[in-house]
PDB file of N, CA and C in Angstrom:
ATOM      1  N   UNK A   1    -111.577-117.083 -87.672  1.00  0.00           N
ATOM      2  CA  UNK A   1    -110.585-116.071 -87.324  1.00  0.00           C
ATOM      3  C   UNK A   1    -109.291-116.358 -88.068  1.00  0.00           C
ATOM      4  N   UNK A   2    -108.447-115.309 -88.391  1.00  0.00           N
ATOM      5  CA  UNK A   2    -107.585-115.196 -89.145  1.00  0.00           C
ATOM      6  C   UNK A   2    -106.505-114.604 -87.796  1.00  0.00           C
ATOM      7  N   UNK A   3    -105.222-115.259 -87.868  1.00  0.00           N
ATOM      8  CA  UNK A   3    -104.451-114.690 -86.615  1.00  0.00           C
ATOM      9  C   UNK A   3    -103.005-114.290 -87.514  1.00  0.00           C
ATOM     10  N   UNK A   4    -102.568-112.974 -86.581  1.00  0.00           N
ATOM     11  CA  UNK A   4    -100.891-112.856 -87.246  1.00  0.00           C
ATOM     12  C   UNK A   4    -100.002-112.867 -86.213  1.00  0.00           C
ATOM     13  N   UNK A   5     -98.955-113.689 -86.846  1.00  0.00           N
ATOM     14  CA  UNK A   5     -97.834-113.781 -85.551  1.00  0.00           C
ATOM     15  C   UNK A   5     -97.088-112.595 -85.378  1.00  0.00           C
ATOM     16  N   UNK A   6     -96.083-112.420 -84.055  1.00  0.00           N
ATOM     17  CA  UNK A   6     -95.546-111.341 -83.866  1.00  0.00           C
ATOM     18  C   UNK A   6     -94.027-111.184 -84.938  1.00  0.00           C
ATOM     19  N   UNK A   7     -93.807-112.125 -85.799  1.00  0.00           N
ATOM     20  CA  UNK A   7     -92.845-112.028 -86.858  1.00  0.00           C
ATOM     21  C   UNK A   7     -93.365-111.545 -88.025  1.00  0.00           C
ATOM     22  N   UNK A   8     -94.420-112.081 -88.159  1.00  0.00           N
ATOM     23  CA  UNK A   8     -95.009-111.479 -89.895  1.00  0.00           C
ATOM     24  C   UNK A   8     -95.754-109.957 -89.294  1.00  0.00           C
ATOM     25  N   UNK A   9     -95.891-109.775 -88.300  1.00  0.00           N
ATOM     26  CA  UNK A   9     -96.362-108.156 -87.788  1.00  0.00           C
ATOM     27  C   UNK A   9     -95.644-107.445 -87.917  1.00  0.00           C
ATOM     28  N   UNK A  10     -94.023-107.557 -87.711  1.00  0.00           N
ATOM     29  CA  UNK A  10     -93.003-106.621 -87.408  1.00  0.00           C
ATOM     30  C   UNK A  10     -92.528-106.711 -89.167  1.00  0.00           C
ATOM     31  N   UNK A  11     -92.613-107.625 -89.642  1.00  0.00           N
ATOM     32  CA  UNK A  11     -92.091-107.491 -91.397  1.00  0.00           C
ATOM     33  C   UNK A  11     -93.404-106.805 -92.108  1.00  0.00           C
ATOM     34  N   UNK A  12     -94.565-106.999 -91.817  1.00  0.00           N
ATOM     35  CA  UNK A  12     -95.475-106.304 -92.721  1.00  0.00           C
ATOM     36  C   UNK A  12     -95.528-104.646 -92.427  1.00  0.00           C
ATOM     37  N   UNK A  13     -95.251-104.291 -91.032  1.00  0.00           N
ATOM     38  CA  UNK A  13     -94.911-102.965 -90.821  1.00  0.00           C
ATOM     39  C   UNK A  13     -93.766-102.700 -91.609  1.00  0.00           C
ATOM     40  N   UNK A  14     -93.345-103.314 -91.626  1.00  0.00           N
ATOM     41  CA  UNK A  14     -91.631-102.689 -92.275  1.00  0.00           C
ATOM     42  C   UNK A  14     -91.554-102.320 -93.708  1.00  0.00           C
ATOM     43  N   UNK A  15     -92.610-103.413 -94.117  1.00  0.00           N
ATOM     44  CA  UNK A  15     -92.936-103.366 -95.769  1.00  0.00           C
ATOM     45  C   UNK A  15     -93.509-101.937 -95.966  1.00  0.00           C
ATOM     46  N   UNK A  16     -95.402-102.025 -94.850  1.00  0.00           N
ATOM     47  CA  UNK A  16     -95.531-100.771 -95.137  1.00  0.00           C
ATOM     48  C   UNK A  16     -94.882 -99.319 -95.308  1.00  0.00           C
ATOM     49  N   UNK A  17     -94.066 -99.632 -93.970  1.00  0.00           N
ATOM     50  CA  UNK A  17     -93.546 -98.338 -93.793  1.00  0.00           C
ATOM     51  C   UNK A  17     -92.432 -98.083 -95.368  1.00  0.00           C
ATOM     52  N   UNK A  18     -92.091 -99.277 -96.030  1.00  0.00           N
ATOM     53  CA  UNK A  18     -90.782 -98.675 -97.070  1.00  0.00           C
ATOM     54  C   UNK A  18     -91.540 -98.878 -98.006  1.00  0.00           C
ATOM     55  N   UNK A  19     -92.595 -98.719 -98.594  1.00  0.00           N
ATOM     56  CA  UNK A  19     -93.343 -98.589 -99.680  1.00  0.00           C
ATOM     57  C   UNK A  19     -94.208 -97.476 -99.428  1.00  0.00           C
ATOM     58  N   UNK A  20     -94.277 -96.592 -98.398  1.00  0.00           N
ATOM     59  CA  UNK A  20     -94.532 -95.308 -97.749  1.00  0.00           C
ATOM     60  C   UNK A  20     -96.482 -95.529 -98.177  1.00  0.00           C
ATOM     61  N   UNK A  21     -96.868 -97.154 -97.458  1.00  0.00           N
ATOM     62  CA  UNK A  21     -98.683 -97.258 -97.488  1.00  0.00           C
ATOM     63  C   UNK A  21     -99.087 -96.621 -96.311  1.00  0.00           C
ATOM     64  N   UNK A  22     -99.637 -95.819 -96.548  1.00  0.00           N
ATOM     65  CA  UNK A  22    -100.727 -95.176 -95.233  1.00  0.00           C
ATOM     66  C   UNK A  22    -101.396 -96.079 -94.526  1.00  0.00           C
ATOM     67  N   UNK A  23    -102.040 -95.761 -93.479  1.00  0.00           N
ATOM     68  CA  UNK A  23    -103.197 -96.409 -92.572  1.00  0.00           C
ATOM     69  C   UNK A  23    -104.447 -97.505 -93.101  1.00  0.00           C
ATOM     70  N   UNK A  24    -104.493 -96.893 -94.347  1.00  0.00           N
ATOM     71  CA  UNK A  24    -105.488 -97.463 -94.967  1.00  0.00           C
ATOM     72  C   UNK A  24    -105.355 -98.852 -95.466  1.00  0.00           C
ATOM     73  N   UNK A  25    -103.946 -99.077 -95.456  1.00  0.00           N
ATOM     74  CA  UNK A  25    -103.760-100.820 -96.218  1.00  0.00           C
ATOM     75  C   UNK A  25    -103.723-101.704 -95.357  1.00  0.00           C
ATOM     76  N   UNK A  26    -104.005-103.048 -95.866  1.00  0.00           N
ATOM     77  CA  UNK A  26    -104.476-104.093 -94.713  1.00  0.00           C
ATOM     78  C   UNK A  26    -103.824-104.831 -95.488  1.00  0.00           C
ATOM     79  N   UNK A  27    -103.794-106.165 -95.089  1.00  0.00           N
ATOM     80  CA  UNK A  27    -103.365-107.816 -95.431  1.00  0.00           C
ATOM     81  C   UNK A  27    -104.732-107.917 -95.927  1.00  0.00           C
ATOM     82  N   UNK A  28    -104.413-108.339 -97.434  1.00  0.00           N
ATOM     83  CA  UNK A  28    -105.482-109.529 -97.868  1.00  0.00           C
ATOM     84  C   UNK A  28    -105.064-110.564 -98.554  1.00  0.00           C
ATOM     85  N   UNK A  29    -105.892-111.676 -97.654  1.00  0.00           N
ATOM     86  CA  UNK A  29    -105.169-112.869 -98.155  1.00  0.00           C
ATOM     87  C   UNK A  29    -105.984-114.432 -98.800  1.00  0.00           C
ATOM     88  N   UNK A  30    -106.234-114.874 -99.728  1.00  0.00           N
ATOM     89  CA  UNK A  30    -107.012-115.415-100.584  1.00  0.00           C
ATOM     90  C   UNK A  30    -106.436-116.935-100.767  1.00  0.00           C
ATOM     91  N   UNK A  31    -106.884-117.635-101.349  1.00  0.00           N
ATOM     92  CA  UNK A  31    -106.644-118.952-101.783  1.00  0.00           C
ATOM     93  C   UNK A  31    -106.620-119.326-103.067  1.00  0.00           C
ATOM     94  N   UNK A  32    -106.074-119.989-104.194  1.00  0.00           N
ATOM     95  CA  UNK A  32    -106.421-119.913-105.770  1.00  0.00           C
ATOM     96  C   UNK A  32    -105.990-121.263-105.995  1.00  0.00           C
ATOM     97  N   UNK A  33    -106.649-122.009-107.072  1.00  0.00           N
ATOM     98  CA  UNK A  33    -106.327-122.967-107.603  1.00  0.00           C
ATOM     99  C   UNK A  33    -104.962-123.282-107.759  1.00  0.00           C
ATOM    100  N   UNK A  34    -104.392-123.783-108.062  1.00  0.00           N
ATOM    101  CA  UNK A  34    -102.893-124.113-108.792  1.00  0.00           C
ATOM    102  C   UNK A  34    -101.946-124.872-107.589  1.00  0.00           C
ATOM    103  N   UNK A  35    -100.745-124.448-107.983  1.00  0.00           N
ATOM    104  CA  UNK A  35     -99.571-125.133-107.335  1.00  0.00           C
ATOM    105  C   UNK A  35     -99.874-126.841-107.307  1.00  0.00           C
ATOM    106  N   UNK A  36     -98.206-126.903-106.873  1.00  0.00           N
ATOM    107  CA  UNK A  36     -98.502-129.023-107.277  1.00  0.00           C
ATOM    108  C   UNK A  36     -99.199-129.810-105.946  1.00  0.00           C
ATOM    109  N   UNK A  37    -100.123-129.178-105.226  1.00  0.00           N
ATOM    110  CA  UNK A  37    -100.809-129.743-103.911  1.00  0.00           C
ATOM    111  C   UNK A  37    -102.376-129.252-104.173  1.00  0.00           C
ATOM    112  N   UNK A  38    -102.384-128.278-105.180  1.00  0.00           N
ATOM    113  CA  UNK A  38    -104.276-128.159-105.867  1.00  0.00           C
ATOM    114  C   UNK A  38    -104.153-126.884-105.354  1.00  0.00           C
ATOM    115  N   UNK A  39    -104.081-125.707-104.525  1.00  0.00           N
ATOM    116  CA  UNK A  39    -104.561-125.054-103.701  1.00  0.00           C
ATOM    117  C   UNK A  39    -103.147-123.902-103.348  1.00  0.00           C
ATOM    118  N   UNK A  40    -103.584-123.047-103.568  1.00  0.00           N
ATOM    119  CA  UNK A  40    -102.300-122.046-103.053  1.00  0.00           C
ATOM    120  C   UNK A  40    -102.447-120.840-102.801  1.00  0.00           C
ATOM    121  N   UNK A  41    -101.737-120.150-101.921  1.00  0.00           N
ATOM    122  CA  UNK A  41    -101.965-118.872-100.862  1.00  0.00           C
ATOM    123  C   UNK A  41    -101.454-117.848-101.694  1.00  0.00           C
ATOM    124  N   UNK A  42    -102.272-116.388-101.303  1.00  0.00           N
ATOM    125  CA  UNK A  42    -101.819-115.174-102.143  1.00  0.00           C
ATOM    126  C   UNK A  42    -101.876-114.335-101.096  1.00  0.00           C
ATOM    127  N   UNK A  43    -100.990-113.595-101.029  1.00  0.00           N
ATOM    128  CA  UNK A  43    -100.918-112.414 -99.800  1.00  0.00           C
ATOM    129  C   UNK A  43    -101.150-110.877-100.704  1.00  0.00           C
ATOM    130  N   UNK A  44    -101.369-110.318-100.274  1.00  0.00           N
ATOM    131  CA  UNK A  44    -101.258-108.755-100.746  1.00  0.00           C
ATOM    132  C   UNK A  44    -101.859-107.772 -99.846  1.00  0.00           C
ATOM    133  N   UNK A  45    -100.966-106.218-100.239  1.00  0.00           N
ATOM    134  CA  UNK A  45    -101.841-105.065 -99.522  1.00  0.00           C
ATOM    135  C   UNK A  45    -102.671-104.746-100.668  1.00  0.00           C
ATOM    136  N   UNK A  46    -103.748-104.027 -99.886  1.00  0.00           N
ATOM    137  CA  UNK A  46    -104.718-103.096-100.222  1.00  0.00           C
ATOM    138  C   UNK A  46    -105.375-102.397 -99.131  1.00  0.00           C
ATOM    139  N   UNK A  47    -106.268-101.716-100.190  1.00  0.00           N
ATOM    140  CA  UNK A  47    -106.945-100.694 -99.318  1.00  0.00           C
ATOM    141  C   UNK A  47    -108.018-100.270 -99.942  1.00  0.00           C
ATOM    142  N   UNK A  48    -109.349-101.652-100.527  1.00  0.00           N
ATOM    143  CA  UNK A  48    -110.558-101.489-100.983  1.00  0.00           C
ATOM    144  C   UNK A  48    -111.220-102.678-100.580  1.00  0.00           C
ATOM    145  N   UNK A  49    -112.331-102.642 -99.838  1.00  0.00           N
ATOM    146  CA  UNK A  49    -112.916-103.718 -99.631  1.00  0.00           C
ATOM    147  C   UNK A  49    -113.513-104.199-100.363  1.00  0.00           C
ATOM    148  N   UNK A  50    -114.040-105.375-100.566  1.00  0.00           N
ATOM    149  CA  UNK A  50    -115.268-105.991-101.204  1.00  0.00           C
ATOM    150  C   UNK A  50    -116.545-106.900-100.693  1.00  0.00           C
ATOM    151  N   UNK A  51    -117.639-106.671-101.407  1.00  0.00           N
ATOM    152  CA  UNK A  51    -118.699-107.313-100.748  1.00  0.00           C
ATOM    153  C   UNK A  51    -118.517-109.026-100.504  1.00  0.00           C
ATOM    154  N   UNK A  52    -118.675-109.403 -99.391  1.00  0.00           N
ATOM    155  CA  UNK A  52    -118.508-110.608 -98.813  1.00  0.00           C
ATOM    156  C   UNK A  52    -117.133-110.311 -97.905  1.00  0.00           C
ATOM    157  N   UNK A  53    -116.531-109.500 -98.015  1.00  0.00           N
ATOM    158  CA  UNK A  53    -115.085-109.446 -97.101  1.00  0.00           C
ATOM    159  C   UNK A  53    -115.390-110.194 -96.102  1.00  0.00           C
ATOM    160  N   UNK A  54    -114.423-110.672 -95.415  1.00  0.00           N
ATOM    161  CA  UNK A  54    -114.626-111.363 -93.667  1.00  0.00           C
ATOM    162  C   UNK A  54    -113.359-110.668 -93.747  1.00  0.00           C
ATOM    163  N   UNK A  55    -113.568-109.851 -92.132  1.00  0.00           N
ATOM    164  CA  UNK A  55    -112.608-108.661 -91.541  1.00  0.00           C
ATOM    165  C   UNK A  55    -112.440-109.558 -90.483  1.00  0.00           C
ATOM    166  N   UNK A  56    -111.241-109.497 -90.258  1.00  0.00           N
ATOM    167  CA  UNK A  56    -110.525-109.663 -88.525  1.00  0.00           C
ATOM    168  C   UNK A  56    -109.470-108.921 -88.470  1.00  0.00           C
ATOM    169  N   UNK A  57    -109.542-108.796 -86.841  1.00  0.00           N
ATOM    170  CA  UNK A  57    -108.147-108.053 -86.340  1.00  0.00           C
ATOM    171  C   UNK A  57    -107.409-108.796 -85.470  1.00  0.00           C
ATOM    172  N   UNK A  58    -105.942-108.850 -85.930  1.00  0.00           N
ATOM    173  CA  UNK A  58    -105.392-110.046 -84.770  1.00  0.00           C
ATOM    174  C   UNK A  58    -104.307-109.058 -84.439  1.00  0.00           C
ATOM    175  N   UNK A  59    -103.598-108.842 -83.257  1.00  0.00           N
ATOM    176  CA  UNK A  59    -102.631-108.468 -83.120  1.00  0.00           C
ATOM    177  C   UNK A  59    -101.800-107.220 -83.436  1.00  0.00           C
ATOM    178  N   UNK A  60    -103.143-106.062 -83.888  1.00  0.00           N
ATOM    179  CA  UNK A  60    -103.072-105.092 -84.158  1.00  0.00           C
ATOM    180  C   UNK A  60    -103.151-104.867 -85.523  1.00  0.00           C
ATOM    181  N   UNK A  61    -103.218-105.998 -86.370  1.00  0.00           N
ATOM    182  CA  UNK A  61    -103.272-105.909 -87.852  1.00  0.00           C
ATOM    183  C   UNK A  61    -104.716-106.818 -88.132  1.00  0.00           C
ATOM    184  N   UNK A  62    -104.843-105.685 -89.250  1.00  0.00           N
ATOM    185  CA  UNK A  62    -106.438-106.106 -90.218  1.00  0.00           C
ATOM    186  C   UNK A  62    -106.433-106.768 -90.991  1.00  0.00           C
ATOM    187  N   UNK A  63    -106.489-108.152 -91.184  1.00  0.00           N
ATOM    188  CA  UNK A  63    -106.827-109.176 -92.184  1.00  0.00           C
ATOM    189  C   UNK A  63    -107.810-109.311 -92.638  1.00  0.00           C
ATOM    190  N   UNK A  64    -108.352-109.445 -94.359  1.00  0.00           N
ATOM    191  CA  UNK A  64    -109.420-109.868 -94.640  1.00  0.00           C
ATOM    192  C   UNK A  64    -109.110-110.788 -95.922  1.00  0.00           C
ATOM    193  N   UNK A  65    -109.920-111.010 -96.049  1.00  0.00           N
ATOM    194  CA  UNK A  65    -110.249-112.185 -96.903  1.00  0.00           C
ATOM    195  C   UNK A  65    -111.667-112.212 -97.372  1.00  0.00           C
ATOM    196  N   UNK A  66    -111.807-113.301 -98.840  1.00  0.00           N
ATOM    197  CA  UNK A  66    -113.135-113.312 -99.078  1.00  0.00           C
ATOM    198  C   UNK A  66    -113.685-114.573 -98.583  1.00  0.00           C
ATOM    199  N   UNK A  67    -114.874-114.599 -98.751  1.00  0.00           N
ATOM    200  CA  UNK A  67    -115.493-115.875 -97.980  1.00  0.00           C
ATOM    201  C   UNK A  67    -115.642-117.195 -98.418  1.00  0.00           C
ATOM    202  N   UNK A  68    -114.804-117.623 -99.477  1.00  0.00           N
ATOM    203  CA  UNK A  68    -114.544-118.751-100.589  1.00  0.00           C
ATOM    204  C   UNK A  68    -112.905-119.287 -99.610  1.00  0.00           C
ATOM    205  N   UNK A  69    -112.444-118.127 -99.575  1.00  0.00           N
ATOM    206  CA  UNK A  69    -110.906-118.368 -99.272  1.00  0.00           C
ATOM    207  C   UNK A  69    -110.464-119.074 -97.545  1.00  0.00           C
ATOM    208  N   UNK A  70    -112.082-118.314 -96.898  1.00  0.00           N
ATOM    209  CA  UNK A  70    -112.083-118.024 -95.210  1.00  0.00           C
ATOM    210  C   UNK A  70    -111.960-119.985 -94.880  1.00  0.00           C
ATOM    211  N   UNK A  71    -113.050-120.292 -95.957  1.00  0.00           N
ATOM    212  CA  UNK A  71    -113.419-121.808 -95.759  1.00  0.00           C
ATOM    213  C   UNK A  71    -112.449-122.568 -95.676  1.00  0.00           C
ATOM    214  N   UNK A  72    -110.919-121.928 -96.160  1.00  0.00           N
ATOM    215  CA  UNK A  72    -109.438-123.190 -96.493  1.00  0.00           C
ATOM    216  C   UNK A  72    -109.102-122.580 -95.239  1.00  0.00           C
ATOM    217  N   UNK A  73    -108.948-121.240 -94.787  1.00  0.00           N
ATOM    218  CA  UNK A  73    -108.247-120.365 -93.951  1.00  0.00           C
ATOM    219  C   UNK A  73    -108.367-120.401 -92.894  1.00  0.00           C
ATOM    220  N   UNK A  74    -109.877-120.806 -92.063  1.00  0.00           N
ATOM    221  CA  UNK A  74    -109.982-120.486 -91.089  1.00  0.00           C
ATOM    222  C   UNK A  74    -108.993-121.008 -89.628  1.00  0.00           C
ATOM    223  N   UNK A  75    -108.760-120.200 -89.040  1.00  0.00           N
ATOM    224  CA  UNK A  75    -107.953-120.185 -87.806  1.00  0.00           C
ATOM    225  C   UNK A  75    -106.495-120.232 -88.361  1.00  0.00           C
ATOM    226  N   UNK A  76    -106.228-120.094 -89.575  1.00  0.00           N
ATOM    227  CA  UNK A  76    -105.072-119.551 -89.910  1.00  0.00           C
ATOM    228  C   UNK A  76    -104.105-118.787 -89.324  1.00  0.00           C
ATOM    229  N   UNK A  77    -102.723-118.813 -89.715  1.00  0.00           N
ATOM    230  CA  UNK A  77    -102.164-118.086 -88.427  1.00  0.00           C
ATOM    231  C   UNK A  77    -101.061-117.714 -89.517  1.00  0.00           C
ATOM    232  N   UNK A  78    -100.569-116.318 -89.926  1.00  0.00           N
ATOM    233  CA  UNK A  78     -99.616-115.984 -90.920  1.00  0.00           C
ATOM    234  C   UNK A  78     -98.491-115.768 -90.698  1.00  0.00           C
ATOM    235  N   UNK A  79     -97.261-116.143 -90.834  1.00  0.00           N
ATOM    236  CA  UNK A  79     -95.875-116.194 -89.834  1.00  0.00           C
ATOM    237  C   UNK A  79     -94.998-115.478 -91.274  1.00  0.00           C
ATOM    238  N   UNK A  80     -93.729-115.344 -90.396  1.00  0.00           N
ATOM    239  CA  UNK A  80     -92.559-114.912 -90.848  1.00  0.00           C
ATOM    240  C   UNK A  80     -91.498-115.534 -90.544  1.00  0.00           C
ATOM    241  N   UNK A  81     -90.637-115.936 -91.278  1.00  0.00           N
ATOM    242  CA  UNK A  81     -89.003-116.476 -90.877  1.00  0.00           C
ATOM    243  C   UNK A  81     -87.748-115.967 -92.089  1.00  0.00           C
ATOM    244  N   UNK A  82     -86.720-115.320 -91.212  1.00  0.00           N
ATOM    245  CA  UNK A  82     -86.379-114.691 -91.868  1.00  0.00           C
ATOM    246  C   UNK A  82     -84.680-115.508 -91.532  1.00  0.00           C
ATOM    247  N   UNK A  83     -83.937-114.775 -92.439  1.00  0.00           N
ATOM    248  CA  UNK A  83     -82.267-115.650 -92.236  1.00  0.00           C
ATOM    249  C   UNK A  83     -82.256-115.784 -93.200  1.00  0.00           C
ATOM    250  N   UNK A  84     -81.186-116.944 -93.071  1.00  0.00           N
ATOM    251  CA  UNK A  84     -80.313-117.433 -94.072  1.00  0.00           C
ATOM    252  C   UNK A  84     -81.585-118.713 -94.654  1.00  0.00           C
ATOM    253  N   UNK A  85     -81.889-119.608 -93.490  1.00  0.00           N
ATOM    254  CA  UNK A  85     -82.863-120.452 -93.850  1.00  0.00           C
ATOM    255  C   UNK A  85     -84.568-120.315 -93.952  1.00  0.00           C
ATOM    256  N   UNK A  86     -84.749-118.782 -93.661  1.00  0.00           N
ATOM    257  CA  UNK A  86     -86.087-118.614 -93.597  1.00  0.00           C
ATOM    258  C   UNK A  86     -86.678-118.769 -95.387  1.00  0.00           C
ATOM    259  N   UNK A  87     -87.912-118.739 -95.026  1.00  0.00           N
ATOM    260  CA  UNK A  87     -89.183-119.367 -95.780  1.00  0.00           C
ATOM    261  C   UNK A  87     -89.598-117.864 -96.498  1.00  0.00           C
ATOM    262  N   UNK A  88     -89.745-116.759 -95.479  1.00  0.00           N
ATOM    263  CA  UNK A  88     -90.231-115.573 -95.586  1.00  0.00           C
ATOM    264  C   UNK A  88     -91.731-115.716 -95.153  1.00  0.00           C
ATOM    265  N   UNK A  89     -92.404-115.017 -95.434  1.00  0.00           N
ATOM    266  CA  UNK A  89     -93.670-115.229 -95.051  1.00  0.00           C
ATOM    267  C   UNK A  89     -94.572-116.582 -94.988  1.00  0.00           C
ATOM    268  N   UNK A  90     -95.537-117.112 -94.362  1.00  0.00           N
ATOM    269  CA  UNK A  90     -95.799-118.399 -94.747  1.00  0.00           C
ATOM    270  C   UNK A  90     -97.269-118.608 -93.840  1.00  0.00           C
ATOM    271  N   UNK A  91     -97.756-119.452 -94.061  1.00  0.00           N
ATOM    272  CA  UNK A  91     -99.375-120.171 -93.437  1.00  0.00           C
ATOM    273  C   UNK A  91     -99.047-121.222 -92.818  1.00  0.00           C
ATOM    274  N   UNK A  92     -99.313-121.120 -91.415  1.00  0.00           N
ATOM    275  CA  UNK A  92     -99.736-122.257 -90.347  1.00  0.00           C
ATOM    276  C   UNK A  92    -101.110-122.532 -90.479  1.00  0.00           C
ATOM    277  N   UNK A  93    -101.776-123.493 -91.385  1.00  0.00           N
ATOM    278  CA  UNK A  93    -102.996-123.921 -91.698  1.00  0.00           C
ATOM    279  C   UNK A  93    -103.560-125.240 -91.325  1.00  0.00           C
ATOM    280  N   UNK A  94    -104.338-125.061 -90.132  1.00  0.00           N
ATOM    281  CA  UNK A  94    -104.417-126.759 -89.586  1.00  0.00           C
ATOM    282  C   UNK A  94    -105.224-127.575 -89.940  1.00  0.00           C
ATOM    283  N   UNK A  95    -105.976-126.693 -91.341  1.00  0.00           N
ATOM    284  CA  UNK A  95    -106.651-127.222 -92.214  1.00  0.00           C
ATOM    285  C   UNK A  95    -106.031-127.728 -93.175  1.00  0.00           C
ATOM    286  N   UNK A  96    -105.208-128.010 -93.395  1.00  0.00           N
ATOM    287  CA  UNK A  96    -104.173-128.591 -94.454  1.00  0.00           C
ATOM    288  C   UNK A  96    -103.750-129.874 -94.048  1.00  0.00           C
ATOM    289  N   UNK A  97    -104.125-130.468 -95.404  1.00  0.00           N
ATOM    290  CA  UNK A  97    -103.849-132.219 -95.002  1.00  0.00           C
ATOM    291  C   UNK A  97    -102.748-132.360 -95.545  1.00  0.00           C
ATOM    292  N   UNK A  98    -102.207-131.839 -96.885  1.00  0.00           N
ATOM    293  CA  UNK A  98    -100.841-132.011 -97.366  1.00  0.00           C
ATOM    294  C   UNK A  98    -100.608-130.552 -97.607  1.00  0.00           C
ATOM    295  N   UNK A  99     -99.257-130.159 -97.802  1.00  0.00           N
ATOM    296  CA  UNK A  99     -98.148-129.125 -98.047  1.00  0.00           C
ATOM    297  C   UNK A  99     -97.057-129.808 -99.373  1.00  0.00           C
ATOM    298  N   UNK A 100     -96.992-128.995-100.028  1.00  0.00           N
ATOM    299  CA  UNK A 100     -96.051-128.772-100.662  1.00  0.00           C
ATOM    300  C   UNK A 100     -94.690-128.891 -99.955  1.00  0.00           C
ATOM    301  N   UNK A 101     -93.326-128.965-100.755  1.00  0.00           N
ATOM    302  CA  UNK A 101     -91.958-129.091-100.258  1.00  0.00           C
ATOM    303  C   UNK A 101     -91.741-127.422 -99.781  1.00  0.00           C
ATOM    304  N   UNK A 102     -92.331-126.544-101.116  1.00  0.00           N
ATOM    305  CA  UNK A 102     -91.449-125.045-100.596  1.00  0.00           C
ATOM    306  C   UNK A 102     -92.790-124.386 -99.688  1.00  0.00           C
ATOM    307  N   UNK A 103     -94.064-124.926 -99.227  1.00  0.00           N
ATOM    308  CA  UNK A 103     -95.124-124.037 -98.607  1.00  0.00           C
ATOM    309  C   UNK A 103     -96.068-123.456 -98.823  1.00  0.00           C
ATOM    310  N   UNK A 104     -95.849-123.455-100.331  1.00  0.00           N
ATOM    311  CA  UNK A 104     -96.453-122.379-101.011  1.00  0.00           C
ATOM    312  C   UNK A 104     -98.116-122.817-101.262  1.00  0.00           C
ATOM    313  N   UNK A 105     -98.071-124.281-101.661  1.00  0.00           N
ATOM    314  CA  UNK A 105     -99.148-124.561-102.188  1.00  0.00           C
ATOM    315  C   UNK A 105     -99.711-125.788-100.859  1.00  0.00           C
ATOM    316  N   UNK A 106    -101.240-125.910-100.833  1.00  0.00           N
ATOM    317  CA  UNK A 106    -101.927-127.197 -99.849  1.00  0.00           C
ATOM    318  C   UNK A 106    -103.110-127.806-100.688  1.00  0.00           C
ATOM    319  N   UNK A 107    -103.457-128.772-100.070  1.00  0.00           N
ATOM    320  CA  UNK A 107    -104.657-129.573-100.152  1.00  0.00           C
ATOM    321  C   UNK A 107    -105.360-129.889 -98.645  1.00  0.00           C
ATOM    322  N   UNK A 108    -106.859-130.185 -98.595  1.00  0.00           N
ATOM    323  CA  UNK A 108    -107.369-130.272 -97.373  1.00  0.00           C
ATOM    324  C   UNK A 108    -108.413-131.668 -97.686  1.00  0.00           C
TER     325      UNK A 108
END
C-alpha cells in the first residue's frame, strides 16, 4: 500500500486544480537509479495507465506505481511541508536505510 498524508492531499489538489487537470489524473510515483544514496523518487501526474500498474487509493487520492518501484515503496506514505523551512513534497519510506541530506535520494 501506498498512503497520502492530509498535507500532500490538500497541495496536490491545489496543483490540480491550477494546472486546470481533470478527474482523470492521478499521482504516479516511481523510483530511478541516481542521486548520491543510489536510489531516487519521481512524482508526477498523469492520466494513462500501464501494464503492471499497482493502483491504490489512500485518502481519497489514486496512487500508482509500477511494480519494480512498489518493491522500494511499499507502505510508503507521501507528505508535504510547506513554509519558510519546508522540504515541499517528500517520502516517509520505512524501507529506507539511508537518506540523503536534501530527501531526495535513498538506499535500502
Amino acid at each position: 500500500m501506498l498512503f497520502v498524508a492530509d498535507s500532500a492531499k490538500d497541495r496536490i489538489l491545489n496543483i490540480l486544480k491550477e494546472q486546470e487537470l481533470n478527474e482523470d489524473y492521478f499521482i504516479r510515483v516511481s523510483v530511478t537509479s541516481g542521486g548520491c544514496s543510489g536510489l531516487s523518487y519521481k512524482l508526477d501526474f498523469d492520466n494513462e495507465s500501464q501494464e503492471n500498474d499497482q493502483v491504490f487509493e489512500d485518502n481519497g487520492m489514486k496512487v500508482v506505481c509500477d511494480l519494480k518501484s512498489f518493491l522500494y515503496l511499499c507502505n510508503t506514505t507521501l507528505e508535504f511541508s510547506g513554509g519558510l523551512n519546508g522540504k515541499g513534497f517528500y517520502f516517509n519510506n520505512p524501507n529506507a536505510s539511508r537518506e540523503c541530506g536534501c530527501g531526495e535520494s535513498f538506499a535500502v
